[in-house]
C-alpha atoms as a PDB file:
ATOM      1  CA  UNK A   1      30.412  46.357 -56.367  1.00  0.00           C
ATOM      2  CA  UNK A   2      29.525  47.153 -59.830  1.00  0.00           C
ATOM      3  CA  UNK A   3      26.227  47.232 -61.391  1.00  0.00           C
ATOM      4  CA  UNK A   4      26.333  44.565 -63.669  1.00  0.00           C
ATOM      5  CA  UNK A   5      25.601  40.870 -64.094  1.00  0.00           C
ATOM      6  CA  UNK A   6      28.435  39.539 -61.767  1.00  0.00           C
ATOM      7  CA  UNK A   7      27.939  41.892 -59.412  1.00  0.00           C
ATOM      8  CA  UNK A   8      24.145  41.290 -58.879  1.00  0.00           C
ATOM      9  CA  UNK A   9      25.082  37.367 -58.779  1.00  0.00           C
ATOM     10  CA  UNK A  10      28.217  37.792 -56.993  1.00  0.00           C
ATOM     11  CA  UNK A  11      25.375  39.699 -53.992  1.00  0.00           C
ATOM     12  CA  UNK A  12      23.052  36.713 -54.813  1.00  0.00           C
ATOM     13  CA  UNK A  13      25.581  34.051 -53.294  1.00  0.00           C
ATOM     14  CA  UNK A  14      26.770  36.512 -50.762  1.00  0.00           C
ATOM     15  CA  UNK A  15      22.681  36.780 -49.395  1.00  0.00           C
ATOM     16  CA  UNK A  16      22.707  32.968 -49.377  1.00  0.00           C
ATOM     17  CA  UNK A  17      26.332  32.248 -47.988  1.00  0.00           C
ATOM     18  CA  UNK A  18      24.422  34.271 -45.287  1.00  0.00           C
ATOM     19  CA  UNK A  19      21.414  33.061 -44.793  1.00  0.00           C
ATOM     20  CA  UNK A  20      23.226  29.591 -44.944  1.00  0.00           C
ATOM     21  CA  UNK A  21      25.267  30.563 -41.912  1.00  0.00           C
ATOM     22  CA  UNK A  22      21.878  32.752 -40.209  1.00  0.00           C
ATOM     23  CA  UNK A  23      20.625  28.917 -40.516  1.00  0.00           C
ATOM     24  CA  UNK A  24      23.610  27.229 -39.169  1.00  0.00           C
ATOM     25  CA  UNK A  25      23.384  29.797 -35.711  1.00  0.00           C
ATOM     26  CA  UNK A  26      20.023  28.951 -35.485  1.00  0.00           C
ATOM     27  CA  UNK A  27      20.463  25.437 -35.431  1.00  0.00           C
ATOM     28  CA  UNK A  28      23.723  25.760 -32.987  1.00  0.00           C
ATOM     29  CA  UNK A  29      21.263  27.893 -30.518  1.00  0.00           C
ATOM     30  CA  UNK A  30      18.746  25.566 -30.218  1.00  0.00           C
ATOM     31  CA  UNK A  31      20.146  23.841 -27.379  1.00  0.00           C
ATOM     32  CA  UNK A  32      18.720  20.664 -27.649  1.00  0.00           C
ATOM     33  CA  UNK A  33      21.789  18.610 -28.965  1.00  0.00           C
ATOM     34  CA  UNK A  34      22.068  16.189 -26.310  1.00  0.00           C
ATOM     35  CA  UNK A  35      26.292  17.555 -25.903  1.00  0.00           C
ATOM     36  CA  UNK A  36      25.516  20.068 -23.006  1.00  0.00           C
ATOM     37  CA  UNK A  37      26.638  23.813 -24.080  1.00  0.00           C
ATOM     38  CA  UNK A  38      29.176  25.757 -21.985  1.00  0.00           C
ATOM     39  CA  UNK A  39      28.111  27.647 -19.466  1.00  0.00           C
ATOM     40  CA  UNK A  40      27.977  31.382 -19.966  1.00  0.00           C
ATOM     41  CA  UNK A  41      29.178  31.964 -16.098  1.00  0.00           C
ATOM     42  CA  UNK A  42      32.773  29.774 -17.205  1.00  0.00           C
ATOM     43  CA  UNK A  43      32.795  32.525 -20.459  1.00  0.00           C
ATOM     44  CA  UNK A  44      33.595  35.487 -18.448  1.00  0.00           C
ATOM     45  CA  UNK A  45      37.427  36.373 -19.055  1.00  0.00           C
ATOM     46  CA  UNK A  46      37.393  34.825 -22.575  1.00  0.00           C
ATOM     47  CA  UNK A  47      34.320  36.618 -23.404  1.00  0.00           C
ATOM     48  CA  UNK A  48      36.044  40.031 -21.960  1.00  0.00           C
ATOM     49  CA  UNK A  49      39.203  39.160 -23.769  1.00  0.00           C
ATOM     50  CA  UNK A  50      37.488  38.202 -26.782  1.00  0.00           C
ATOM     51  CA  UNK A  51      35.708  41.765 -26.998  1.00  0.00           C
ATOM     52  CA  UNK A  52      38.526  43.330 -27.087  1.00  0.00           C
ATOM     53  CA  UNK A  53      39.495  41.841 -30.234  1.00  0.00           C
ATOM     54  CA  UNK A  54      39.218  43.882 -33.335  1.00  0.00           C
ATOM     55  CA  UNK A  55      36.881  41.680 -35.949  1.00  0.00           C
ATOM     56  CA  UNK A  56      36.653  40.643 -38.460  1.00  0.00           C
ATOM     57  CA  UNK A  57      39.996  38.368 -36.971  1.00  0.00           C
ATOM     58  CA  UNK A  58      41.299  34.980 -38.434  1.00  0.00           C
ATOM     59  CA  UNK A  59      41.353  31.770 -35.950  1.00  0.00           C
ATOM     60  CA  UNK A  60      45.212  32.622 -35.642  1.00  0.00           C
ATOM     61  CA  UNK A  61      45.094  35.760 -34.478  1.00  0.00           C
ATOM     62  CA  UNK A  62      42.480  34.464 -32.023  1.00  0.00           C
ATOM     63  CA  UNK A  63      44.899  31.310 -30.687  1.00  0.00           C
ATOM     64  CA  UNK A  64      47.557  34.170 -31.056  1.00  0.00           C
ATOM     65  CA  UNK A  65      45.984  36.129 -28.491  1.00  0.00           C
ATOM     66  CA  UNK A  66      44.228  33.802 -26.860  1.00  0.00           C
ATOM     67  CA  UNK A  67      44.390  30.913 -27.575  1.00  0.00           C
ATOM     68  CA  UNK A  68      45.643  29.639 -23.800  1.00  0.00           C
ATOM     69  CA  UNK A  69      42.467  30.509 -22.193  1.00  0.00           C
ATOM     70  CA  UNK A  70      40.480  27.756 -20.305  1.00  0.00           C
ATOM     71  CA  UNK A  71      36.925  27.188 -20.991  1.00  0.00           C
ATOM     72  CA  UNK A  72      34.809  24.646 -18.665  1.00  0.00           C
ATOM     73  CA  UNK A  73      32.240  22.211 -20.366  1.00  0.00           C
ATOM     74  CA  UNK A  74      29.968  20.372 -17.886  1.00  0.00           C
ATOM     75  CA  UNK A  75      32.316  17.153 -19.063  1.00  0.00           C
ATOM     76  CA  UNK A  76      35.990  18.767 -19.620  1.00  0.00           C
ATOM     77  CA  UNK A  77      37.997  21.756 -20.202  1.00  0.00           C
ATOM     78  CA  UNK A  78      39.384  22.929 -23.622  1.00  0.00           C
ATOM     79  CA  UNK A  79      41.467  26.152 -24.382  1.00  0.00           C
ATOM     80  CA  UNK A  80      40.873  28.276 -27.094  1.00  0.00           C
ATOM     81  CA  UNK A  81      42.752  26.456 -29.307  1.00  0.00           C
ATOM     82  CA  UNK A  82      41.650  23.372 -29.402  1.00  0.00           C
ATOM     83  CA  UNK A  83      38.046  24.464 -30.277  1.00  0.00           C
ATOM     84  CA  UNK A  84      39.709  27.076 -32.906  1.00  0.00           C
ATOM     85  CA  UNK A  85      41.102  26.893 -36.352  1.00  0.00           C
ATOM     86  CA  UNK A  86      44.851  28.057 -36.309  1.00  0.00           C
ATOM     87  CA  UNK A  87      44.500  29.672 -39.295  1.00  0.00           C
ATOM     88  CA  UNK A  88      44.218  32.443 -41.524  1.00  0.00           C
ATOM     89  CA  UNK A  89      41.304  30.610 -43.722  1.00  0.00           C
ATOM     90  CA  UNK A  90      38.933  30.499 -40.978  1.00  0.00           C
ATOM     91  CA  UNK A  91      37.993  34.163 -40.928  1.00  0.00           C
ATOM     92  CA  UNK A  92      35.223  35.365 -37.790  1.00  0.00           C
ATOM     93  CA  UNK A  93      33.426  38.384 -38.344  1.00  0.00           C
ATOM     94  CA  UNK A  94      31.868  39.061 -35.142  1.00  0.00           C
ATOM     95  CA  UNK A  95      32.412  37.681 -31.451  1.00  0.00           C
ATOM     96  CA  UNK A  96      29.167  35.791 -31.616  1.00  0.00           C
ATOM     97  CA  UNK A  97      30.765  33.632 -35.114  1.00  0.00           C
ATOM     98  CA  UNK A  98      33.277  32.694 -32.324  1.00  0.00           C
ATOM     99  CA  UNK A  99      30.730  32.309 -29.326  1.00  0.00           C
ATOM    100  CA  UNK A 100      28.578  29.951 -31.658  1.00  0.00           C
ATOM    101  CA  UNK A 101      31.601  27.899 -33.081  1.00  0.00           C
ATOM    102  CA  UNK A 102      32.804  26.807 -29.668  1.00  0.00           C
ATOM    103  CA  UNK A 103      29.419  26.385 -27.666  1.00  0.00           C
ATOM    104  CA  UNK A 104      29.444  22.326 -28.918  1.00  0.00           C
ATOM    105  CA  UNK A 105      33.456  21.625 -28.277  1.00  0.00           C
ATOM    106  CA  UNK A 106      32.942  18.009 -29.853  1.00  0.00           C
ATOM    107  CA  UNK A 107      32.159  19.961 -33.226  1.00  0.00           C
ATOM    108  CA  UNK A 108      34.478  22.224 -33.350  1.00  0.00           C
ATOM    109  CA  UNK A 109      37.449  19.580 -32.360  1.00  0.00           C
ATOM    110  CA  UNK A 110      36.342  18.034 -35.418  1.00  0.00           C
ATOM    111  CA  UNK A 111      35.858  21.254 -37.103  1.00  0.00           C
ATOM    112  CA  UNK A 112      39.126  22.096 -36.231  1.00  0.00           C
ATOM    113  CA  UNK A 113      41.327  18.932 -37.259  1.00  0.00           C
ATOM    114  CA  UNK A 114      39.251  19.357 -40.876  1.00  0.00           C
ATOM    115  CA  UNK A 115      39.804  22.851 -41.000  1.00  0.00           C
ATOM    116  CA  UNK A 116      43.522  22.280 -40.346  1.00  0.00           C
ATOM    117  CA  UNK A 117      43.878  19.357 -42.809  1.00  0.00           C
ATOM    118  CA  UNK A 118      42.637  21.201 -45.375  1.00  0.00           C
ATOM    119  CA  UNK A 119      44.764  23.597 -45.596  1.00  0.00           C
ATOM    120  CA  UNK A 120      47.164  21.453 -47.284  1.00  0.00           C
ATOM    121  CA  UNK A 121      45.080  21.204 -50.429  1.00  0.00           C
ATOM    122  CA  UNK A 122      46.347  23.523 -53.258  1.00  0.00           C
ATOM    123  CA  UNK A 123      42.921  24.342 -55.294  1.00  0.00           C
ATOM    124  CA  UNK A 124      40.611  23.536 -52.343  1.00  0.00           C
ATOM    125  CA  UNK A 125      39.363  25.539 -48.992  1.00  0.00           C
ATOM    126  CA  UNK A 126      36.495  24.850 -46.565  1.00  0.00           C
ATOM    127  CA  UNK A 127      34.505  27.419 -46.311  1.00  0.00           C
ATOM    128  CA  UNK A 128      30.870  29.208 -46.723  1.00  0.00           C
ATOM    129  CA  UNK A 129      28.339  26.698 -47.492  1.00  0.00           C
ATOM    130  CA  UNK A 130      30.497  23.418 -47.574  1.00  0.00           C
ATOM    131  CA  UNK A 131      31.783  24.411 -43.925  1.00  0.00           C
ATOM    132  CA  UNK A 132      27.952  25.168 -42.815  1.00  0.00           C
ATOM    133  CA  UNK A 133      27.399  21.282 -44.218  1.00  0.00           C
ATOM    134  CA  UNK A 134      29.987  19.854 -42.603  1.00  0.00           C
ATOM    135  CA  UNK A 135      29.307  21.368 -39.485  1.00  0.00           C
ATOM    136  CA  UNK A 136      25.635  20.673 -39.781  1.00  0.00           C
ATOM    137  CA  UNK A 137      26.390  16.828 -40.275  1.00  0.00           C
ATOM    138  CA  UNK A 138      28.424  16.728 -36.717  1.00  0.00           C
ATOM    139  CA  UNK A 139      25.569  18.514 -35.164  1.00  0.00           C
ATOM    140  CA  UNK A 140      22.966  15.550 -36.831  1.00  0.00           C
ATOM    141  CA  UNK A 141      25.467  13.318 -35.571  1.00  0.00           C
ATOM    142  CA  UNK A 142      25.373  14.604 -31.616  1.00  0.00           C
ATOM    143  CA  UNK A 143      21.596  14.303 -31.727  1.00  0.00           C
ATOM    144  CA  UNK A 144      20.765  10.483 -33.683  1.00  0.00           C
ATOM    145  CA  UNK A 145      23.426   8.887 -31.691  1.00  0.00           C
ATOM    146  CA  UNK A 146      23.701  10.635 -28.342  1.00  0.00           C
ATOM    147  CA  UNK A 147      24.676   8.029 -26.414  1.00  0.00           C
ATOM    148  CA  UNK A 148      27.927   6.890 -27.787  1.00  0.00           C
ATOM    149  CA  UNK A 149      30.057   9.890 -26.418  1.00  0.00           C
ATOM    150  CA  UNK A 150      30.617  11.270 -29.638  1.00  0.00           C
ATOM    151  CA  UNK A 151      32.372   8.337 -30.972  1.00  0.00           C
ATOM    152  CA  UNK A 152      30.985   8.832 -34.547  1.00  0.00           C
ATOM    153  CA  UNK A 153      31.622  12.057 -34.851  1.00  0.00           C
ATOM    154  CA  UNK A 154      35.425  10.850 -34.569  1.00  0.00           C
ATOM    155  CA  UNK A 155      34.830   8.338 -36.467  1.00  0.00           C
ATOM    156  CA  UNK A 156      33.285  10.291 -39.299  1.00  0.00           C
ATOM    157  CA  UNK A 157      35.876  13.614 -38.686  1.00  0.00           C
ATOM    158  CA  UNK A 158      39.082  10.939 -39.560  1.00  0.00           C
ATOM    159  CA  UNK A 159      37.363   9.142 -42.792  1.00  0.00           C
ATOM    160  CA  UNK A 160      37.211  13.543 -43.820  1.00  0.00           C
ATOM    161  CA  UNK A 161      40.885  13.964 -42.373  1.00  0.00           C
ATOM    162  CA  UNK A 162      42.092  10.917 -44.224  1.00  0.00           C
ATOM    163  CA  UNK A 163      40.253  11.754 -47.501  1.00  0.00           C
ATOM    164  CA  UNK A 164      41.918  14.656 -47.217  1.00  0.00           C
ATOM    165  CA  UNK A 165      45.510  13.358 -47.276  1.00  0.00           C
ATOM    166  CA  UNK A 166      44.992   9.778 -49.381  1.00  0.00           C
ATOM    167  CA  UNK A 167      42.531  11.789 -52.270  1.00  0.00           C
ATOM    168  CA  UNK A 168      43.943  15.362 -51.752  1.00  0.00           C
ATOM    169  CA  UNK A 169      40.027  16.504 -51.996  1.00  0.00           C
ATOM    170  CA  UNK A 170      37.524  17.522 -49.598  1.00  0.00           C
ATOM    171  CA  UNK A 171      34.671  15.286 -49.613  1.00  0.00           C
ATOM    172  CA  UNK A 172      31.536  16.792 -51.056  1.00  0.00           C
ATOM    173  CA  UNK A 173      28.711  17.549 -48.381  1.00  0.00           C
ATOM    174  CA  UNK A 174      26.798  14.921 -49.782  1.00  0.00           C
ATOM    175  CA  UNK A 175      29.402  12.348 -49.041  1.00  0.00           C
ATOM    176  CA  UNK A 176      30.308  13.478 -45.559  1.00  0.00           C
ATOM    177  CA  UNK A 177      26.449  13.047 -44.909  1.00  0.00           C
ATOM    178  CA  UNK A 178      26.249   9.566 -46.658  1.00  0.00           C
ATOM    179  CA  UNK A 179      28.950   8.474 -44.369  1.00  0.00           C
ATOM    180  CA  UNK A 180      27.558   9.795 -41.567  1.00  0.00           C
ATOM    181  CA  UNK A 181      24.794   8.063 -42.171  1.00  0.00           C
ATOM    182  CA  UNK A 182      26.662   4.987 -42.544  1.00  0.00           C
ATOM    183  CA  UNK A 183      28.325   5.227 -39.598  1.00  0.00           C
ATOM    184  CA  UNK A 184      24.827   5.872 -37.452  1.00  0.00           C
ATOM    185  CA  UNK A 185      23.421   2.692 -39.216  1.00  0.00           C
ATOM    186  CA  UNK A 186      26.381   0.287 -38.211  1.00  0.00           C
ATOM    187  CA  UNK A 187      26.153   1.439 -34.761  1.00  0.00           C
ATOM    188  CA  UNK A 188      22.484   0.639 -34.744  1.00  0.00           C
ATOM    189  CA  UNK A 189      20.779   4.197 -34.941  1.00  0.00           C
ATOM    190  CA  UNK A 190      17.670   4.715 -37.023  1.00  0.00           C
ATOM    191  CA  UNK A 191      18.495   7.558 -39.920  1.00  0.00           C
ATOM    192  CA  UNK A 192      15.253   8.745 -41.778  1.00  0.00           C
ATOM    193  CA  UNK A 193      15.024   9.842 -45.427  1.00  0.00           C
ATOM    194  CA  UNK A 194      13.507  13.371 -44.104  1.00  0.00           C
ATOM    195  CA  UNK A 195      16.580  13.449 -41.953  1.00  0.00           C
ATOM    196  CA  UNK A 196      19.506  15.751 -42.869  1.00  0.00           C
ATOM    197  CA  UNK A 197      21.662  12.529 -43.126  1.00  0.00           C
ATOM    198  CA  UNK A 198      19.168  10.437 -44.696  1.00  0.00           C
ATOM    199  CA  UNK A 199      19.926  11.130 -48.283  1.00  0.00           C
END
C-alpha cells in the first residue's frame, strides 16, 4: 500500500473495519444471549472438515463443500447452509469468522436471508461495518425480548428482506435499529436510550 494520503486512510478504515468486527466476536462470545450456543461436542466433524478448508473462503465454497453437514442446537438441527451465506460476497478469513457466525443459528438465518437478498442490489453490498450493525441489532434483539422465540428477529429480518426488494436499498443501521426498537416496544419490551436499539 502506498505511502500517501489514501493509503494511510485507506489502513485507517481497515484498523476500524477490524476492531468493529474484534467488537462484534466479543459480543457473540459472551454467552449470555438467552438463544443457547451450540455445543462444541456436536462441532466435531464440521469443525475437522472445516480445518481443512483453505481461508480466506467465500460462504459458497463453504456450502460447496460443506454445506450438508448437521449441526445440533439444544432446540434443532441446521446444516451448514442454512446458517451460511451462499455466496461469494460473504468472504471468512479464518475458521473462527465461521465458528462465531453460526454459534447463534437464529442470527445467522436472518443473516443469511439478508445476505442473500442483497445480492440483488446493483450499487449496494452488506458488508464490514453495516454487516457488524445488522448483526449486532439481532443479537440486542435475542437478549430484550427473550421470551418470544425469536419472533422479532423474523419479524425485523423480513421488513430488511422486503426493503430490499420494494426500495432496492439496504436500510441504514440506524433504521434497522429504529425498527427493532419498534418492534420490541409493540410487543411490550422496555428499550432504553443507553441501549444499542434505543436511539
Amino acid at each position: 500500500m502506498a505511502d500517501d494520503k489514501d493509503g494511510r486512510e485507506k489502513q485507517a478504515r481497515n484498523e476500524d473495519d477490524r476492531q468493529r468486527r474484534r467488537d462484534v466476536d466479543a459480543e457473540l462470545e459472551r454467552g449470555d444471549e438467552p438463544e443457547p450456543e451450540l455445543d462444541p461436542d456436536d462441532l466435531g466433524e464440521f469443525e475437522a472438515e472445516l480445518e481443512q478448508l483453505e481461508f480466506p473462503v467465500t460462504g459458497m465454497e463453504i456450502v460447496a463443500t460443506i454445506g450438508d453437514r448437521e449441526i445440533a442446537s439444544p432446540t434443532e438441527r441446521y446444516t451448514v447452509e442454512q446458517l451460511v451465506p451462499n455466496t461469494d460476497r460473504a468472504v471468512f478469513d479464518s475458521p473462527d469468522r465461521v465458528r462465531v457466525r453460526i454459534q447463534r443459528p437464529t442470527v445467522a438465518t436472518a443473516m443469511k436471508r439478508i445476505v442473500e437478498a442483497s445480492e440483488a442490489l446493483p450499487n449496494e453490498e452488506l458488508d464490514g461495518s453495516q454487516y457488524d450493525a445488522y448483526e449486532k441489532t439481532f443479537l440486542e434483539l435475542e437478549r430484550v425480548s427473550p421470551d418470544d422465540d425469536d419472533e422479532a428477529i423474523g419479524v425485523v429480518r423480513d421488513w430488511v428482506v422486503d426493503r430490499i426488494r420494494e426500495k432496492e436499498t439496504l436500510p441504514t443501521s440506524r433504521q434497522i435499529r429504529r425498527q427493532a426498537a419498534k418492534v420490541c416496544r409493540q410487543e411490550g419490551h422496555q428499550v432504553r436510550n443507553d441501549d444499542w436499539l434505543g436511539i
